[in-house]
C-alpha atoms as a PDB file:
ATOM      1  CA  UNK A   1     165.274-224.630 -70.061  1.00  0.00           C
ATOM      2  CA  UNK A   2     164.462-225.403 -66.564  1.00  0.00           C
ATOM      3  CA  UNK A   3     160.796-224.926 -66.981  1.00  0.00           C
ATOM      4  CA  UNK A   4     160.797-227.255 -69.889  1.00  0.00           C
ATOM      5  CA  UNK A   5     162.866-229.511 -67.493  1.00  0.00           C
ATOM      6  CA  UNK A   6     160.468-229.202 -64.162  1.00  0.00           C
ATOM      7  CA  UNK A   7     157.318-229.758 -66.508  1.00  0.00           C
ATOM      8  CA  UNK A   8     158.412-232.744 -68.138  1.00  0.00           C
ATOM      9  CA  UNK A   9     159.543-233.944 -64.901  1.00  0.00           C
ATOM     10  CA  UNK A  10     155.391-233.281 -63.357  1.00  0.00           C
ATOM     11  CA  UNK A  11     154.056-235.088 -66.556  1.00  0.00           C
ATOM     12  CA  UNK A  12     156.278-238.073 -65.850  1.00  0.00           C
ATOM     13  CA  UNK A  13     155.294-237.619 -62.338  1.00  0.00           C
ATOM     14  CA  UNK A  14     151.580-237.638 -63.169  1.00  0.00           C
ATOM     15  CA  UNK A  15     151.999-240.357 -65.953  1.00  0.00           C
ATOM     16  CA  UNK A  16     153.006-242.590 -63.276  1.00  0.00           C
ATOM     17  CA  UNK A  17     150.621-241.880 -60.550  1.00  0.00           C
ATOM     18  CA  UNK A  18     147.665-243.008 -62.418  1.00  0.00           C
ATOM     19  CA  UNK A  19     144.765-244.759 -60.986  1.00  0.00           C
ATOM     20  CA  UNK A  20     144.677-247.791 -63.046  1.00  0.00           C
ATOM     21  CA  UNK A  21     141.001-250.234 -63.728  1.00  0.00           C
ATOM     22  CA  UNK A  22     142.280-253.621 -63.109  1.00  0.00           C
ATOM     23  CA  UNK A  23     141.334-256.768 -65.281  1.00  0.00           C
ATOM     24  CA  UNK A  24     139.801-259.938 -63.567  1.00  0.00           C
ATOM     25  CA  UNK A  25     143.612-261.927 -64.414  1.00  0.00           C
ATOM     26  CA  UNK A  26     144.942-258.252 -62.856  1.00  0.00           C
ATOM     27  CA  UNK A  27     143.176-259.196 -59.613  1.00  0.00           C
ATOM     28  CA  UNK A  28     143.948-262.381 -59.143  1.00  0.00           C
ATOM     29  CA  UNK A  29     147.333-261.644 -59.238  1.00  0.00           C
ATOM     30  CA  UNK A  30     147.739-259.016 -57.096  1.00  0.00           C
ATOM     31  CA  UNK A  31     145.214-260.750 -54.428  1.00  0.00           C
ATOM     32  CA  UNK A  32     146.355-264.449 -54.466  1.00  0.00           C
ATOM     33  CA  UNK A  33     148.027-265.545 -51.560  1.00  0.00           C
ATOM     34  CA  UNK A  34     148.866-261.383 -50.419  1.00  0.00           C
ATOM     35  CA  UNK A  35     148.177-259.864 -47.338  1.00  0.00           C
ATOM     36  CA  UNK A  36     146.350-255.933 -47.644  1.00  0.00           C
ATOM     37  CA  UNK A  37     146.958-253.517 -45.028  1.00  0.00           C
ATOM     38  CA  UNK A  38     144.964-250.152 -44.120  1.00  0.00           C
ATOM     39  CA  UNK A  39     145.202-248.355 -40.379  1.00  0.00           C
ATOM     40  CA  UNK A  40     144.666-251.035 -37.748  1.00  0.00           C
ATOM     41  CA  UNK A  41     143.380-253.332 -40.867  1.00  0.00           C
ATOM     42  CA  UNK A  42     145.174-256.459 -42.388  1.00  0.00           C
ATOM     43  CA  UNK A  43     143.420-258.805 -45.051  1.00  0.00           C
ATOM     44  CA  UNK A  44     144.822-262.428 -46.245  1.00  0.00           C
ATOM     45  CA  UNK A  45     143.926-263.683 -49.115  1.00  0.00           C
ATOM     46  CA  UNK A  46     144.710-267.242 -49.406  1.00  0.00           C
ATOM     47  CA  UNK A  47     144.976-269.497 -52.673  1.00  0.00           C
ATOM     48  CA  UNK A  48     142.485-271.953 -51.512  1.00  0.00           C
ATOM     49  CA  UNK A  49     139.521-268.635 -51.830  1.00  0.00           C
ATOM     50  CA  UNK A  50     139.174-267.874 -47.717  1.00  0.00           C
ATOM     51  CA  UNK A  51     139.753-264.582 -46.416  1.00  0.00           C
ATOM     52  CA  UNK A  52     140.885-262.864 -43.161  1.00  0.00           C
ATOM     53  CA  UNK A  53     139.738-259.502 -42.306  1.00  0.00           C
ATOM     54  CA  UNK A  54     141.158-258.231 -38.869  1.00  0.00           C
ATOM     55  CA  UNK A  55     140.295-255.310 -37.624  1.00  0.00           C
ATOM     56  CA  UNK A  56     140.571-253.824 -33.746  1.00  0.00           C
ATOM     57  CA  UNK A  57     141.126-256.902 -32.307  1.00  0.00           C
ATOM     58  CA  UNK A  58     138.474-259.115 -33.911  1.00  0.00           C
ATOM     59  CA  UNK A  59     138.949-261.463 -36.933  1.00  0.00           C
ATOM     60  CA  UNK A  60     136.363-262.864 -39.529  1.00  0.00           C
ATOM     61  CA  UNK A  61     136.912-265.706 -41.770  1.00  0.00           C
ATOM     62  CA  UNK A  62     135.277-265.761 -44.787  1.00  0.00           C
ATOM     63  CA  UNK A  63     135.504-266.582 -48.979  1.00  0.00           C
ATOM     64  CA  UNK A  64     136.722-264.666 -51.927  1.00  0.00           C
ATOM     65  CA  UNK A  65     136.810-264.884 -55.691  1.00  0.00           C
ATOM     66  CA  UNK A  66     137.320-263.168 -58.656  1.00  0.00           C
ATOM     67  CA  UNK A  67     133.597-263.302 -60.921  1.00  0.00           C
ATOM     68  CA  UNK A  68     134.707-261.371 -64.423  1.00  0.00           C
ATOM     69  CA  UNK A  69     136.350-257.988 -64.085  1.00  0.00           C
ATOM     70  CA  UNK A  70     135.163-258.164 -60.310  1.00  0.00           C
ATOM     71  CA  UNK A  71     136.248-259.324 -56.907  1.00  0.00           C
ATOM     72  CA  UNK A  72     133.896-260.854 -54.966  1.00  0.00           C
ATOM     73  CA  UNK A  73     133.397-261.968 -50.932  1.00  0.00           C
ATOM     74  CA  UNK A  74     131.580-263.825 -48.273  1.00  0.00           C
ATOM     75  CA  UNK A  75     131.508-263.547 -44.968  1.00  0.00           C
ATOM     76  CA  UNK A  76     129.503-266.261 -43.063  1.00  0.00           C
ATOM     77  CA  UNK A  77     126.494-266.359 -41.814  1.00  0.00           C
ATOM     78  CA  UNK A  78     125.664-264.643 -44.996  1.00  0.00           C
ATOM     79  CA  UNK A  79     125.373-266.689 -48.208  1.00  0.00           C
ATOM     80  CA  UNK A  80     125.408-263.908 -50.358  1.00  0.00           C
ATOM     81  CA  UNK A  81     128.222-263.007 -52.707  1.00  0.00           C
ATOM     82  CA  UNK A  82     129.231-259.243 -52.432  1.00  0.00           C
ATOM     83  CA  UNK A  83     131.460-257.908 -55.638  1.00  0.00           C
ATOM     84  CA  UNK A  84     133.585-254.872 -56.002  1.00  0.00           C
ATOM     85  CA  UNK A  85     135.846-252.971 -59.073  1.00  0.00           C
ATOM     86  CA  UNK A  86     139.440-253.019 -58.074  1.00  0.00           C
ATOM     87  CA  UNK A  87     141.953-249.809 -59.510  1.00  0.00           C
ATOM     88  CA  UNK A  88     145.341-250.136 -58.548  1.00  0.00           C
ATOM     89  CA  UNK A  89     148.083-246.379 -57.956  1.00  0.00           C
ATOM     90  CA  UNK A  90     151.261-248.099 -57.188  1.00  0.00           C
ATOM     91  CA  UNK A  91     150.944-250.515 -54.094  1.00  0.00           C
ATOM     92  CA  UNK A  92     147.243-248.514 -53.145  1.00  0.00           C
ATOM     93  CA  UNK A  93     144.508-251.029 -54.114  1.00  0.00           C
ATOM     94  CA  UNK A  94     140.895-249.522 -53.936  1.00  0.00           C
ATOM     95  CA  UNK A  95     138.349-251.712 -53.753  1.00  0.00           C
ATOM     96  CA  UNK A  96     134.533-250.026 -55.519  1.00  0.00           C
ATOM     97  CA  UNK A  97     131.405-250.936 -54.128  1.00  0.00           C
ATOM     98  CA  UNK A  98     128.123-250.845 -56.896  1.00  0.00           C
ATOM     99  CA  UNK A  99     126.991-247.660 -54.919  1.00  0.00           C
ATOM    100  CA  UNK A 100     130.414-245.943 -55.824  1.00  0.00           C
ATOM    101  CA  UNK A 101     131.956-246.208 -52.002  1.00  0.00           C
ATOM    102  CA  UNK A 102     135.864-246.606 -51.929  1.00  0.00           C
ATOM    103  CA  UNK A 103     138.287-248.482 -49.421  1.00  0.00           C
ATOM    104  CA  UNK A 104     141.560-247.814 -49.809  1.00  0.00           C
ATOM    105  CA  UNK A 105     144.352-250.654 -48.552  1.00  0.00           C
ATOM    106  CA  UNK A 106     148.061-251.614 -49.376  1.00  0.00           C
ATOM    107  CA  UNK A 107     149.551-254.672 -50.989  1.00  0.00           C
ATOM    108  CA  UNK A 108     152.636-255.619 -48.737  1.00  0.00           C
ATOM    109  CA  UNK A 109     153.232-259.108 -49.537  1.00  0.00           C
END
């Protein structure tokens, strides 16, 4: 009885810990108007579209959107439009690059 008990309890455990794709409506909710957080990192994400990224000391301002099933940002001087996947494991956001590459912050807010 208590493995039946202890297995059921790692399949609920599992079941929940899921990394989960999120939809375009997904990630404007969790972004809009939040603040992210990874080691000496914090991101805003304001309602109006601009961003902060700090970082060490040093702050850049720049835009965000969500294009689709995609979030996307720019960061002045650069005109271009950079987009990323989003999952979602409890309050861990990942953010996916086209090339695959992962970065891993926290929704606080």
């Amino acid at each position: 009885m208590k493995r039946i008990l202890l297995a059921s309890l790692l399949l609920i455990g599992t079941a929940q810990a899921a990394e989960t794709k999120l939809t375009g409506a997904a990630m404007q909710t969790i972004l809009y108007d939040k603040i992210l957080y990874a080691k000496d990192t914090e991101q805003i994400f304001q309602k109006s579209g601009v961003t902060f990224y700090s970082t060490g000391g040093n702050q850049s301002q720049g835009n965000w959107k969500i294009d689709g099933e995609q979030y996307c940002s720019q960061w002045p001087p650069n005109q271009a439009w950079t987009c990323y996947g989003m999952t979602q494991d409890g309050n861990k956001i990942t953010f996916i690059s086209k090339s695959g590459e992962r970065t891993e912050m926290s929704v606080v807010k």
